[in-house]
PDB file of N, CA and C in Angstrom:
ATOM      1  N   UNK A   1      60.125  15.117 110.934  1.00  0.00           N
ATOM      2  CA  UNK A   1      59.760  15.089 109.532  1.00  0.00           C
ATOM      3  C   UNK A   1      60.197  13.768 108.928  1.00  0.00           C
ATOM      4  N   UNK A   2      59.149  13.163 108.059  1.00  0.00           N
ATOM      5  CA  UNK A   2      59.440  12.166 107.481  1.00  0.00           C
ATOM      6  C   UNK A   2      60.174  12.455 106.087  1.00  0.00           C
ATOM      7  N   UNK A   3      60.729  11.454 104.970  1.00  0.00           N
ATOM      8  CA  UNK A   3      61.157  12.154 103.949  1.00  0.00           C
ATOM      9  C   UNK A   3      60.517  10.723 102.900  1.00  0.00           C
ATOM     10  N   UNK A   4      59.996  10.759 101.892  1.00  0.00           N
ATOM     11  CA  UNK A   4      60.224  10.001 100.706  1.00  0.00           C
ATOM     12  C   UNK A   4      60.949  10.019  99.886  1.00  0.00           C
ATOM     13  N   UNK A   5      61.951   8.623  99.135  1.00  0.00           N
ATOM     14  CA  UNK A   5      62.947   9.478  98.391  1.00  0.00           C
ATOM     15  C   UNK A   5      62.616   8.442  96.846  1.00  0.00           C
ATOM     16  N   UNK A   6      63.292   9.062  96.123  1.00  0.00           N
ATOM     17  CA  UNK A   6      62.813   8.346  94.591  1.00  0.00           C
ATOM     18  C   UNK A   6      64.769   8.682  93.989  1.00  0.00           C
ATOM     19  N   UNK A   7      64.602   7.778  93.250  1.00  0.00           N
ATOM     20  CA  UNK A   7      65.672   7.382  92.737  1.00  0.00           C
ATOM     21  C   UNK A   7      66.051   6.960  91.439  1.00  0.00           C
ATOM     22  N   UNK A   8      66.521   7.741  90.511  1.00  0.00           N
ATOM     23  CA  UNK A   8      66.735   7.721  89.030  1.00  0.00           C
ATOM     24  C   UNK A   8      67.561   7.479  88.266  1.00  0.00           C
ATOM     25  N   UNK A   9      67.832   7.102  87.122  1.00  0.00           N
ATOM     26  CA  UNK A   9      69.324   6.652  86.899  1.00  0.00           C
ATOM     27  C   UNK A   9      69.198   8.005  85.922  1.00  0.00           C
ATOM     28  N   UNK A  10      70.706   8.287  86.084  1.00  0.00           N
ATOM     29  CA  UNK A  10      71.185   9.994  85.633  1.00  0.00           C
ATOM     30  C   UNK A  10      71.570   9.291  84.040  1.00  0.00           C
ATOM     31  N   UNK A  11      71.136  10.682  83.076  1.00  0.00           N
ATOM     32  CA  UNK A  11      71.373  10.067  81.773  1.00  0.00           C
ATOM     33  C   UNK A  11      72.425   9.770  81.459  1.00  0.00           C
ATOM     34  N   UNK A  12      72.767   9.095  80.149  1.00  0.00           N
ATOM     35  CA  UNK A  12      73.673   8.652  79.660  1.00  0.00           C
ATOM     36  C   UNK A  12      74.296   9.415  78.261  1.00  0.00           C
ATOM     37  N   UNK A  13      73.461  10.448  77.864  1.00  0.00           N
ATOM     38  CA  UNK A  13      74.071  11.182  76.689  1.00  0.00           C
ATOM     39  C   UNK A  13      73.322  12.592  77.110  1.00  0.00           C
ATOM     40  N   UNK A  14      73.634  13.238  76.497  1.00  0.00           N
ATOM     41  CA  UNK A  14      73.365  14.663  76.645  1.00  0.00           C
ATOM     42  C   UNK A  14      72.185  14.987  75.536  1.00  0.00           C
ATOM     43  N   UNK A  15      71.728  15.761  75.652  1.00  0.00           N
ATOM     44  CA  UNK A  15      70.190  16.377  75.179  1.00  0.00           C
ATOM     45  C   UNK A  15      70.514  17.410  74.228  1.00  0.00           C
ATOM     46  N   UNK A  16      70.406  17.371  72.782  1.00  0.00           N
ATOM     47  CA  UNK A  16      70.904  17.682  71.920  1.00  0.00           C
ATOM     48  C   UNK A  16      69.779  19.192  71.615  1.00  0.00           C
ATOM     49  N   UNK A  17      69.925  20.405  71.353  1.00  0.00           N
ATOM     50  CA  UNK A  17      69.525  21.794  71.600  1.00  0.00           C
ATOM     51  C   UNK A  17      69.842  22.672  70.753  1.00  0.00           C
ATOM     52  N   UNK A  18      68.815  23.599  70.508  1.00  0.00           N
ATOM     53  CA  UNK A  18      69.752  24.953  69.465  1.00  0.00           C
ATOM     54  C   UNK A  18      70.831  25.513  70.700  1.00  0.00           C
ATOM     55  N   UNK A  19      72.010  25.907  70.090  1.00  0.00           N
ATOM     56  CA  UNK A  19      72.920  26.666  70.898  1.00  0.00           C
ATOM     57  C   UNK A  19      73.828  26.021  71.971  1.00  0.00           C
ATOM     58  N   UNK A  20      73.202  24.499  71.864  1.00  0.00           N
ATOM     59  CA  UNK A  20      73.970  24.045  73.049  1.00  0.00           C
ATOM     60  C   UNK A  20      75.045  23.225  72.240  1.00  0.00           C
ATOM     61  N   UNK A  21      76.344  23.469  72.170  1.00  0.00           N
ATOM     62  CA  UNK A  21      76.995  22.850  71.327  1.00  0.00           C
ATOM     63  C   UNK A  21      78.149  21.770  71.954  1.00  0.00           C
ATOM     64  N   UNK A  22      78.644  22.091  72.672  1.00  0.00           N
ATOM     65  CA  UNK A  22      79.258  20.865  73.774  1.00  0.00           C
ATOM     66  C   UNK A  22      78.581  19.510  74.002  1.00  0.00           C
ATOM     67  N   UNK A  23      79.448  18.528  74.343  1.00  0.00           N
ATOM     68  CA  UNK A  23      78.856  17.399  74.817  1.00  0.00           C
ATOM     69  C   UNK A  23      79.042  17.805  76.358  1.00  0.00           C
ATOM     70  N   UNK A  24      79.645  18.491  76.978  1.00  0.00           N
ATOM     71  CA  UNK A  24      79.289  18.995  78.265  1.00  0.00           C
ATOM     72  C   UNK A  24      78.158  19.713  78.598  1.00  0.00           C
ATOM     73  N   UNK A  25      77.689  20.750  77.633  1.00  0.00           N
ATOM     74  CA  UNK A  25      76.633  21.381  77.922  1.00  0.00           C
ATOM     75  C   UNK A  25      75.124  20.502  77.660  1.00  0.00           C
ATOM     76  N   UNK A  26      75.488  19.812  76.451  1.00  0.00           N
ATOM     77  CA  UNK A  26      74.607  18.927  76.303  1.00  0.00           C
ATOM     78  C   UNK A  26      74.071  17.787  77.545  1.00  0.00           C
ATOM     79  N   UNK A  27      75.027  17.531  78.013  1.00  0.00           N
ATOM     80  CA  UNK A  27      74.772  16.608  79.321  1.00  0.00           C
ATOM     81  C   UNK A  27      74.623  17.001  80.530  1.00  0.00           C
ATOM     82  N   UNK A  28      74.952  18.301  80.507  1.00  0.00           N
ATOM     83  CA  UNK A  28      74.399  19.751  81.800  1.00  0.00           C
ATOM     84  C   UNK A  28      72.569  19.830  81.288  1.00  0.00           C
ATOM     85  N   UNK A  29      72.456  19.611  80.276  1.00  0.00           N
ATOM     86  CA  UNK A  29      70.985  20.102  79.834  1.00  0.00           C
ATOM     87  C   UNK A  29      69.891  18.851  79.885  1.00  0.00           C
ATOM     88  N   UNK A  30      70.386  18.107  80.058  1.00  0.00           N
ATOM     89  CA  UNK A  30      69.979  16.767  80.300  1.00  0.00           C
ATOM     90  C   UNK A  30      69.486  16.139  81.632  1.00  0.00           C
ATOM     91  N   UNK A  31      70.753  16.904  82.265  1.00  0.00           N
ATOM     92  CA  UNK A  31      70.842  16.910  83.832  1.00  0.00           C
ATOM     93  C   UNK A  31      69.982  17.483  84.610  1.00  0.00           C
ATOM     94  N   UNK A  32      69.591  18.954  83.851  1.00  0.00           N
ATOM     95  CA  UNK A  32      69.132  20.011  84.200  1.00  0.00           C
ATOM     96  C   UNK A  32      67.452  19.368  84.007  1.00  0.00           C
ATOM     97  N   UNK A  33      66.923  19.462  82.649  1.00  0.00           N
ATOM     98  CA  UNK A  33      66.099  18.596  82.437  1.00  0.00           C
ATOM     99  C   UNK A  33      65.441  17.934  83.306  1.00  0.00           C
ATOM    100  N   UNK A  34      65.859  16.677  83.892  1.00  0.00           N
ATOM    101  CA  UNK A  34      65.657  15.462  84.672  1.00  0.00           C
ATOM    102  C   UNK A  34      65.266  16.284  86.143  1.00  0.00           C
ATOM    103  N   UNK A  35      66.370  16.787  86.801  1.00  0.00           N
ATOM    104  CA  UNK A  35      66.025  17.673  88.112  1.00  0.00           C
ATOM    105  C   UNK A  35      64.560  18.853  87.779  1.00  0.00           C
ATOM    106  N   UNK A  36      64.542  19.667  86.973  1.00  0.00           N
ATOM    107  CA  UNK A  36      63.547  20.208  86.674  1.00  0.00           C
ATOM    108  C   UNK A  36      61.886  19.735  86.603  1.00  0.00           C
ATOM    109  N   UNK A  37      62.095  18.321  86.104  1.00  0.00           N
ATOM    110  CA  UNK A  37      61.081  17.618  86.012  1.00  0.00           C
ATOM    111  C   UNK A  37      60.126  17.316  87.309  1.00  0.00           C
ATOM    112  N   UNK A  38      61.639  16.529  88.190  1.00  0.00           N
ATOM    113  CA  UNK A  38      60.813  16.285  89.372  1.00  0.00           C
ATOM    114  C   UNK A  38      60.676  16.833  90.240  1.00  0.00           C
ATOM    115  N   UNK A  39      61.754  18.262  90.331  1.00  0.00           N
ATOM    116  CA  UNK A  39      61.094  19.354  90.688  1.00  0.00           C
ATOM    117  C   UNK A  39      60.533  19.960  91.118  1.00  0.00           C
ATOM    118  N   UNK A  40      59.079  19.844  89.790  1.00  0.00           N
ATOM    119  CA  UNK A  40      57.727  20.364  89.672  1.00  0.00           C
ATOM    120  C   UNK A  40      57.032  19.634  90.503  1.00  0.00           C
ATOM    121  N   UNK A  41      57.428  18.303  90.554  1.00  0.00           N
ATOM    122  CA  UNK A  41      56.412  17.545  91.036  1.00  0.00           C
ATOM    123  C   UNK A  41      56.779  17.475  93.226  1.00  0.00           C
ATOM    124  N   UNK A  42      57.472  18.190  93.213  1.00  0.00           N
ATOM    125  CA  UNK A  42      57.878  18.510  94.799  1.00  0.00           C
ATOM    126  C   UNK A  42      59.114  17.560  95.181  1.00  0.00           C
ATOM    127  N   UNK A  43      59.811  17.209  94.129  1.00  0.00           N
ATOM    128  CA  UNK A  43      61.251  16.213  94.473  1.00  0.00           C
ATOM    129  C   UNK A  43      62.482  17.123  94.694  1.00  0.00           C
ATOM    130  N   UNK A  44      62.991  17.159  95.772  1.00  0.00           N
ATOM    131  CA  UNK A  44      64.178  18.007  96.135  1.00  0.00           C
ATOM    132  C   UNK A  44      65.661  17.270  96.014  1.00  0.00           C
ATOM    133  N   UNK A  45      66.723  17.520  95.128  1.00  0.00           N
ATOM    134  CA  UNK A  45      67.712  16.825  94.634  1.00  0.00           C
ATOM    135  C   UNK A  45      68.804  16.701  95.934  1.00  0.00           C
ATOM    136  N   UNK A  46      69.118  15.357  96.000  1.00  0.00           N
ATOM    137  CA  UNK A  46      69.869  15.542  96.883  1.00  0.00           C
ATOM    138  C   UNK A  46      71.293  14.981  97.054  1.00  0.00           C
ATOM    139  N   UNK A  47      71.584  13.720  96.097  1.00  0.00           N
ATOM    140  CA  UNK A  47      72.863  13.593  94.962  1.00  0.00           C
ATOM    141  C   UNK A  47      72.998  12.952  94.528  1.00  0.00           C
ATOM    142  N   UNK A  48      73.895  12.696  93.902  1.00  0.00           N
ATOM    143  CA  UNK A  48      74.101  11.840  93.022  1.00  0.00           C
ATOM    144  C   UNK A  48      75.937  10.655  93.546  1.00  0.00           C
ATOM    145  N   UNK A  49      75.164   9.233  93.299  1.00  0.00           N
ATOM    146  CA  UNK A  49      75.439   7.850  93.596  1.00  0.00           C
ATOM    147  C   UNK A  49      75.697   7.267  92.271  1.00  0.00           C
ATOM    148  N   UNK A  50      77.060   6.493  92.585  1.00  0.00           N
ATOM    149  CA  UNK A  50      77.891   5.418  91.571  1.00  0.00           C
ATOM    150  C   UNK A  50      77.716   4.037  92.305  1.00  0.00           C
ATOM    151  N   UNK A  51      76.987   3.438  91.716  1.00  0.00           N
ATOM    152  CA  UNK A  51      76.731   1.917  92.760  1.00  0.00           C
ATOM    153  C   UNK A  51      77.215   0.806  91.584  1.00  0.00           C
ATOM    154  N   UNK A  52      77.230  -0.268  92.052  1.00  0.00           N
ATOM    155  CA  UNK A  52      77.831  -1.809  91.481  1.00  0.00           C
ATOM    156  C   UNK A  52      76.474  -2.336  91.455  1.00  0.00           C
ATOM    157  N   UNK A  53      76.604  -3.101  90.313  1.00  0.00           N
ATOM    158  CA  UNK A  53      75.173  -4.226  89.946  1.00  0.00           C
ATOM    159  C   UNK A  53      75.921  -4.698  89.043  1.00  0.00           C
ATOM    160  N   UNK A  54      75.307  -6.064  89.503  1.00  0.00           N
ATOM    161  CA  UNK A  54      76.146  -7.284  88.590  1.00  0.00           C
ATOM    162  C   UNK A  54      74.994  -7.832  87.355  1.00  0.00           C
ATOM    163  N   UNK A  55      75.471  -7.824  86.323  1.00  0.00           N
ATOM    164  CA  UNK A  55      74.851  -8.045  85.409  1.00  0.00           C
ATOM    165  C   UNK A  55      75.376  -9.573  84.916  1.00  0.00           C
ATOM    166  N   UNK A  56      74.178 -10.330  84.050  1.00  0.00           N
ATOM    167  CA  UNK A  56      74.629 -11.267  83.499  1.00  0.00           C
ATOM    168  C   UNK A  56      75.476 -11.307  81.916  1.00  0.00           C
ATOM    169  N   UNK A  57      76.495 -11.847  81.896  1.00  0.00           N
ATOM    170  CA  UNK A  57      77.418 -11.566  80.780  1.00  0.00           C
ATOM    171  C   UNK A  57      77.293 -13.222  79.984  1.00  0.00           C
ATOM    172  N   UNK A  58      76.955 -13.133  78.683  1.00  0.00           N
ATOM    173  CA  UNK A  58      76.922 -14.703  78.216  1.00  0.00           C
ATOM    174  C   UNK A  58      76.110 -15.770  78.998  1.00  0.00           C
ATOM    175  N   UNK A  59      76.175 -16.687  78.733  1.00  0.00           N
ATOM    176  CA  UNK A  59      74.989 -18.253  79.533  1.00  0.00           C
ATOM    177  C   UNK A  59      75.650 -18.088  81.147  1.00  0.00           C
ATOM    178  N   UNK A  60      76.990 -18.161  81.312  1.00  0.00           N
ATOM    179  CA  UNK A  60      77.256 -18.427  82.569  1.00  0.00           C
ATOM    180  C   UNK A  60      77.984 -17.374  82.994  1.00  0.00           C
ATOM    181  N   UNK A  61      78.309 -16.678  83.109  1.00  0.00           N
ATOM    182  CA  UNK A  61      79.576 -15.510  83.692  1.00  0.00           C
ATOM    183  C   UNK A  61      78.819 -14.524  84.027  1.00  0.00           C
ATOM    184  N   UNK A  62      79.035 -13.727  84.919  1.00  0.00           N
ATOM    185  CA  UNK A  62      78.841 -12.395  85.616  1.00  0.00           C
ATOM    186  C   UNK A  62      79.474 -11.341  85.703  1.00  0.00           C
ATOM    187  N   UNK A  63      79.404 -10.133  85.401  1.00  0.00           N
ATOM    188  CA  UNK A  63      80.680  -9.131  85.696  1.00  0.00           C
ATOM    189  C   UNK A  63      79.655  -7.934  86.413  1.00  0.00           C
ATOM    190  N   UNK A  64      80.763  -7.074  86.980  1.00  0.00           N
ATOM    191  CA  UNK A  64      79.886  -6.371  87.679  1.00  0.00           C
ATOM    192  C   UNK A  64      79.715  -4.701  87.235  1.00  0.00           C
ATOM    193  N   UNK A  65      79.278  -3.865  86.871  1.00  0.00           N
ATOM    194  CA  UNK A  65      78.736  -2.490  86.005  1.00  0.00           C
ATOM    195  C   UNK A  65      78.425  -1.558  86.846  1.00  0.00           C
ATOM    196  N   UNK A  66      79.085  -0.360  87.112  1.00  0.00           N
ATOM    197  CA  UNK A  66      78.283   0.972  87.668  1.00  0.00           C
ATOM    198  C   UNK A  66      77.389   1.361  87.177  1.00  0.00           C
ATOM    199  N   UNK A  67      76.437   2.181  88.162  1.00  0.00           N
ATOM    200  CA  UNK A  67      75.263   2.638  87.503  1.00  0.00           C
ATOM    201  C   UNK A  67      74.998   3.943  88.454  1.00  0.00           C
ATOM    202  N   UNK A  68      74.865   5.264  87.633  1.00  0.00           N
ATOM    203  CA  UNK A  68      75.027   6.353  88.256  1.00  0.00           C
ATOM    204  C   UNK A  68      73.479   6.604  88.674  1.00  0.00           C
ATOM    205  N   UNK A  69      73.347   7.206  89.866  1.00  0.00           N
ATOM    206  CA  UNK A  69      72.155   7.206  90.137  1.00  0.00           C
ATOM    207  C   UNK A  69      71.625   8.476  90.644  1.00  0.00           C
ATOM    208  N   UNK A  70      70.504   8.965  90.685  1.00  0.00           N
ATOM    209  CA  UNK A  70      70.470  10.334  90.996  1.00  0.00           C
ATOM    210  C   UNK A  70      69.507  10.187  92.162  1.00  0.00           C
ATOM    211  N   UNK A  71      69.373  11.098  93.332  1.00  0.00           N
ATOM    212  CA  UNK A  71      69.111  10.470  94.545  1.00  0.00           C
ATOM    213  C   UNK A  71      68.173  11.982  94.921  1.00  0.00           C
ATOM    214  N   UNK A  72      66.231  12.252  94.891  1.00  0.00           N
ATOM    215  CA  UNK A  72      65.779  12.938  95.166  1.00  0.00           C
ATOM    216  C   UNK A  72      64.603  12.237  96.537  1.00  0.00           C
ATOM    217  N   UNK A  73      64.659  13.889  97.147  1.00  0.00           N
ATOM    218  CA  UNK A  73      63.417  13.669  98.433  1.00  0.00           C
ATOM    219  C   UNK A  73      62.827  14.496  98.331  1.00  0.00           C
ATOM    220  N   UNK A  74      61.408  14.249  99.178  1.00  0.00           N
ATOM    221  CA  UNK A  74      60.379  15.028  99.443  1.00  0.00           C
ATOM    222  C   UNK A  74      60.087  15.116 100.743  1.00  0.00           C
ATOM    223  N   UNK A  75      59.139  15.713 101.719  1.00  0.00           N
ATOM    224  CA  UNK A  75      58.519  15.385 102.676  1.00  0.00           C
ATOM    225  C   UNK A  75      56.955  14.564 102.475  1.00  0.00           C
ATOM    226  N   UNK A  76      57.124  13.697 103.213  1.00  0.00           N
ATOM    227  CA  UNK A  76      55.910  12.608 103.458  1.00  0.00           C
ATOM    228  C   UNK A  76      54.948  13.235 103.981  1.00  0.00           C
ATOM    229  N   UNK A  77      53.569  13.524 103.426  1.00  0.00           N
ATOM    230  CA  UNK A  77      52.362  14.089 103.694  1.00  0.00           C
ATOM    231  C   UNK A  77      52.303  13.293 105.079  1.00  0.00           C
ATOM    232  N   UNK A  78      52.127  13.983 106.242  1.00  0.00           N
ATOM    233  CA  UNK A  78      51.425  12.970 107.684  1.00  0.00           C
ATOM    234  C   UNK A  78      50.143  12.608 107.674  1.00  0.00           C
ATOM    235  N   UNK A  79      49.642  11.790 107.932  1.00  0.00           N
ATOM    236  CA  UNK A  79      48.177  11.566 108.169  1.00  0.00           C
ATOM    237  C   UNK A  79      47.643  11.477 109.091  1.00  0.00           C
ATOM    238  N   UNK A  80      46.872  12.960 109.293  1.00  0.00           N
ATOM    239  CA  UNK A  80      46.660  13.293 110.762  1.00  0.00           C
ATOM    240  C   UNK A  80      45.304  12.654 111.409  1.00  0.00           C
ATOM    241  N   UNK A  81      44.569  11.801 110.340  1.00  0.00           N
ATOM    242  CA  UNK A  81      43.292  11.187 110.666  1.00  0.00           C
ATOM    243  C   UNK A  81      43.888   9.613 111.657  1.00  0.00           C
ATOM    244  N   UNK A  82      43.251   9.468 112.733  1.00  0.00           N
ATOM    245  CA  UNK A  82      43.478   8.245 113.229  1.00  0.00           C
ATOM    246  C   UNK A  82      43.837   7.166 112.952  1.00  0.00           C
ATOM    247  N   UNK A  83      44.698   6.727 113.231  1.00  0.00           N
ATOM    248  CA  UNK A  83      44.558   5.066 112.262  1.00  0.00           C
ATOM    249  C   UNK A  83      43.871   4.165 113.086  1.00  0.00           C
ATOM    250  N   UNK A  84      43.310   3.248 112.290  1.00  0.00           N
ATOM    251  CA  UNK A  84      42.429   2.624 112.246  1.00  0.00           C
ATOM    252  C   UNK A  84      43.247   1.271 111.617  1.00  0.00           C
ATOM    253  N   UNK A  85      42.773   0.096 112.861  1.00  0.00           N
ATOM    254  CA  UNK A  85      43.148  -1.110 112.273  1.00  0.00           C
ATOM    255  C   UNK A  85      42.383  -1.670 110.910  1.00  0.00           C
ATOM    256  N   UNK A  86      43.372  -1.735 109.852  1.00  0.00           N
ATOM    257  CA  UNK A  86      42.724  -2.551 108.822  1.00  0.00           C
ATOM    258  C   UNK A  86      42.453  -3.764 108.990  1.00  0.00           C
ATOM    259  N   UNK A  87      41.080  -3.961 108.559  1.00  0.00           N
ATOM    260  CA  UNK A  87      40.620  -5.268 108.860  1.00  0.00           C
ATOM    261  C   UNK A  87      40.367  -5.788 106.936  1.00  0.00           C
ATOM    262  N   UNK A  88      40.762  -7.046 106.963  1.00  0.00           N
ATOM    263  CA  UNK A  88      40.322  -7.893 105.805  1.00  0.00           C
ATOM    264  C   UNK A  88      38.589  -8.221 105.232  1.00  0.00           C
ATOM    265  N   UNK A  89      39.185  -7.944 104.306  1.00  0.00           N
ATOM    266  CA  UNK A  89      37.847  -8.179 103.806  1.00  0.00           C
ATOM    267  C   UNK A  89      37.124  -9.571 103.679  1.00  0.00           C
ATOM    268  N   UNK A  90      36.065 -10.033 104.086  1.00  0.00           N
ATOM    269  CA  UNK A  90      35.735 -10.800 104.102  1.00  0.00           C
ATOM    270  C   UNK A  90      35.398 -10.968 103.012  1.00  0.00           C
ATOM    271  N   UNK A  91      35.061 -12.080 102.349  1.00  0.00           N
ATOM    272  CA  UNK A  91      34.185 -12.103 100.683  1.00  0.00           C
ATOM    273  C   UNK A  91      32.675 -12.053 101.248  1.00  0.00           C
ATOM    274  N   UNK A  92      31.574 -11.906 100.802  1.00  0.00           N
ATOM    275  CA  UNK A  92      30.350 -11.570 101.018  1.00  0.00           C
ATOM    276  C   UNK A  92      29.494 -12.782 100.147  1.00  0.00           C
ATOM    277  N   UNK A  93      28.761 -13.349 100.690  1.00  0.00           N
ATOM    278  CA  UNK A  93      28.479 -14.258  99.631  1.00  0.00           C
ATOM    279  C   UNK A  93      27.126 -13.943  99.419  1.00  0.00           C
ATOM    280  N   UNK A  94      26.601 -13.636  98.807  1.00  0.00           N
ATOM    281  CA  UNK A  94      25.220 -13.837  97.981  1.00  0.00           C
ATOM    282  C   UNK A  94      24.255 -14.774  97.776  1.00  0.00           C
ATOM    283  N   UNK A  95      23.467 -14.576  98.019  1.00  0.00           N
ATOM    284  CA  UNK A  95      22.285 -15.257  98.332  1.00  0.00           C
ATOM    285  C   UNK A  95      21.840 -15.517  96.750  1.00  0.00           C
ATOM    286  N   UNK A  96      21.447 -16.607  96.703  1.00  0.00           N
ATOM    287  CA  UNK A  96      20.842 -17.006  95.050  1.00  0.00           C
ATOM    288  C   UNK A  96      19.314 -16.230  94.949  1.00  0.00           C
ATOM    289  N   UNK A  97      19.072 -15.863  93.949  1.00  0.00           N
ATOM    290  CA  UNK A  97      17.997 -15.187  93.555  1.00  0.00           C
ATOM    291  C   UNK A  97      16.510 -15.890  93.600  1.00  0.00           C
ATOM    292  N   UNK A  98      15.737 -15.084  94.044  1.00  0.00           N
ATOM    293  CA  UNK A  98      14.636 -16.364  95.050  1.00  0.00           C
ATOM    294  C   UNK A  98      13.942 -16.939  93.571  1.00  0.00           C
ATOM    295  N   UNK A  99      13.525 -18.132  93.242  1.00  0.00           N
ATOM    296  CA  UNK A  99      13.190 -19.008  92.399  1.00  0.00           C
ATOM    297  C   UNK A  99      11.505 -18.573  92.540  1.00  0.00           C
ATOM    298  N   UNK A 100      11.203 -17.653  91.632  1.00  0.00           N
ATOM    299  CA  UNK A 100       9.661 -17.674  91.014  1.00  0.00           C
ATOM    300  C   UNK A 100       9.071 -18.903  90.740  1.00  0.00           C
ATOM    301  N   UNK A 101       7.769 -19.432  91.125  1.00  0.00           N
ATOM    302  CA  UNK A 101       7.454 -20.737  90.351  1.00  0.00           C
ATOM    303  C   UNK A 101       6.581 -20.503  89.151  1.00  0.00           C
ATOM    304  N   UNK A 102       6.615 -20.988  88.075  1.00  0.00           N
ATOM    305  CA  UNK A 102       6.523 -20.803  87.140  1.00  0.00           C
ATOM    306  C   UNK A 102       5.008 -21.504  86.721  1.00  0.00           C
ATOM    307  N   UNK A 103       4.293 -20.768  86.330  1.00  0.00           N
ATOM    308  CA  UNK A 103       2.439 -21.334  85.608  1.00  0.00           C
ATOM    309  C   UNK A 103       2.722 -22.199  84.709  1.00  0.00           C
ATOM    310  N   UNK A 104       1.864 -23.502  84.688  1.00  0.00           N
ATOM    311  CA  UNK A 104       2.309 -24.225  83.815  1.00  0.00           C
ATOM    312  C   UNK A 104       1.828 -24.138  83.015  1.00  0.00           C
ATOM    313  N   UNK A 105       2.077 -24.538  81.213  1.00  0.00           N
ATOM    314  CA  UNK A 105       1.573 -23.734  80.027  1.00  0.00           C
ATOM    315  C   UNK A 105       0.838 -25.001  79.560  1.00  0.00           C
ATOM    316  N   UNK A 106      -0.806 -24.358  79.335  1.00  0.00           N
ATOM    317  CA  UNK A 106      -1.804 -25.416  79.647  1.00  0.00           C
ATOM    318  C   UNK A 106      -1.887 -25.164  77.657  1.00  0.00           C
ATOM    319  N   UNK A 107      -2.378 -25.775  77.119  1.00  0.00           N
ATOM    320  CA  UNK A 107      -2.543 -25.687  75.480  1.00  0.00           C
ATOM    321  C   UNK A 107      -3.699 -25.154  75.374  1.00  0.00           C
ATOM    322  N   UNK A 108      -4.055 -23.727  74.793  1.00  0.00           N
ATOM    323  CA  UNK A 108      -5.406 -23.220  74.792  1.00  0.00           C
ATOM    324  C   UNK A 108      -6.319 -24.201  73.529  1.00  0.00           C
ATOM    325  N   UNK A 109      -7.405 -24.814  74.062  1.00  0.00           N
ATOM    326  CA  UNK A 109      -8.010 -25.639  73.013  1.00  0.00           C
ATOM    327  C   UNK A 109      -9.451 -25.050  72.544  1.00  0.00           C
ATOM    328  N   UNK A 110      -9.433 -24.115  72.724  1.00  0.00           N
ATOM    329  CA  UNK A 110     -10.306 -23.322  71.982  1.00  0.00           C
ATOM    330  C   UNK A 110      -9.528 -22.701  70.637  1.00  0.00           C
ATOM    331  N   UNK A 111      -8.608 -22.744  70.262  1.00  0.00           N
ATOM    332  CA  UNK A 111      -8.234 -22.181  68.927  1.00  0.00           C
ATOM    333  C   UNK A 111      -7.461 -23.411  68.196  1.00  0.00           C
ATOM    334  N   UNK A 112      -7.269 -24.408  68.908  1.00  0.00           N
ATOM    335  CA  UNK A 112      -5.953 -25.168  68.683  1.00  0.00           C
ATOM    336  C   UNK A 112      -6.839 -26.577  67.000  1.00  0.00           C
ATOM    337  N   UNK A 113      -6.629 -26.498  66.787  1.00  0.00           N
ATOM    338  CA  UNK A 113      -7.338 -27.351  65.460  1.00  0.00           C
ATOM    339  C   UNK A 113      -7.773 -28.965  65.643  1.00  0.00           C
ATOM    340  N   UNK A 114      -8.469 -29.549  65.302  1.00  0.00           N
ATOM    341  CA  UNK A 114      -8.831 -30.595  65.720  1.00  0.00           C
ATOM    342  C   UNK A 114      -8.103 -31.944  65.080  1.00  0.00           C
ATOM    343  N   UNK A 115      -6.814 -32.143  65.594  1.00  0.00           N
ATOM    344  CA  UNK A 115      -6.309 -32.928  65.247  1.00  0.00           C
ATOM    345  C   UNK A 115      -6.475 -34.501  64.987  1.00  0.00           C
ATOM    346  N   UNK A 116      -7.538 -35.020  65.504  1.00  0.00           N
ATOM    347  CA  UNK A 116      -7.766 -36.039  65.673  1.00  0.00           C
ATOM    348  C   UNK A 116      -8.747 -36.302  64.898  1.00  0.00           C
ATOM    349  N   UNK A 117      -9.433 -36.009  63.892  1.00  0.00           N
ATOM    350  CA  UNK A 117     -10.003 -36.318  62.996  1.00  0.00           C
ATOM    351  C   UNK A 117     -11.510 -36.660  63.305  1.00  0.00           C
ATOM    352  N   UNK A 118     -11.936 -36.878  64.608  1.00  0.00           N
ATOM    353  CA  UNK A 118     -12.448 -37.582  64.422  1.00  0.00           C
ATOM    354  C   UNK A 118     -14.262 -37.177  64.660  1.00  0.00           C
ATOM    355  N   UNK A 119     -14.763 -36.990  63.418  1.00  0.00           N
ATOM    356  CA  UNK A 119     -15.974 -35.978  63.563  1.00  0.00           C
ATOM    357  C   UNK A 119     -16.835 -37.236  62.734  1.00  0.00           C
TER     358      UNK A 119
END
């Protein structure tokens, strides 16, 4: 079995509720929340991680910040159809559109007025 895993950062305040009156319960409901969510979507919880990331502090200095992380998997759909080498796409180039020749526009002089005066 393969697994996919997705990875969230766990909240930072608690989820404010009728009845829930604690900042513990509040941040249980929050918690709860977040796992529920993905859940639904077939994410199975599997724990929770305190990691280091260094952040930038002012123009030049660095310090370094935990960041709690919440750590879910799934199983990876297999793909039982063959694989098949992907091949690149070539670009396709197009042929220019074949050039009609065009009648040349003769001046009909049966209606056209007699410009030239000369009668």
């Amino acid at each position: 079995m393969t697994y996919e895993y997705k990875v969230v950062p766990a909240p930072l305040r608690g989820t404010k509720a009728p009845g829930v009156k604690t900042n513990e319960d509040r941040f249980a409901l929050s918690l709860e929340t977040v796992m529920n969510d993905l859940a639904a979507d077939g994410w199975e919880y599997l724990r929770a991680d305190t990691l280091p990331c260094d952040q930038r502090e002012g123009l030049m200095s660095r310090t370094t910040v935990y960041q709690n992380m919440l750590v879910f998997r799934r199983t990876k759909v297999a793909n039982t159809a063959p694989k098949m080498k992907q091949q690149r796409a070539m670009p396709t180039m197009t042929a220019p559109a074949p050039q009609v020749p065009k009648k040349p526009v003769t001046p009909d002089t049966r209606t056209a007025p007699d410009v030239a005066g000369g009668d």
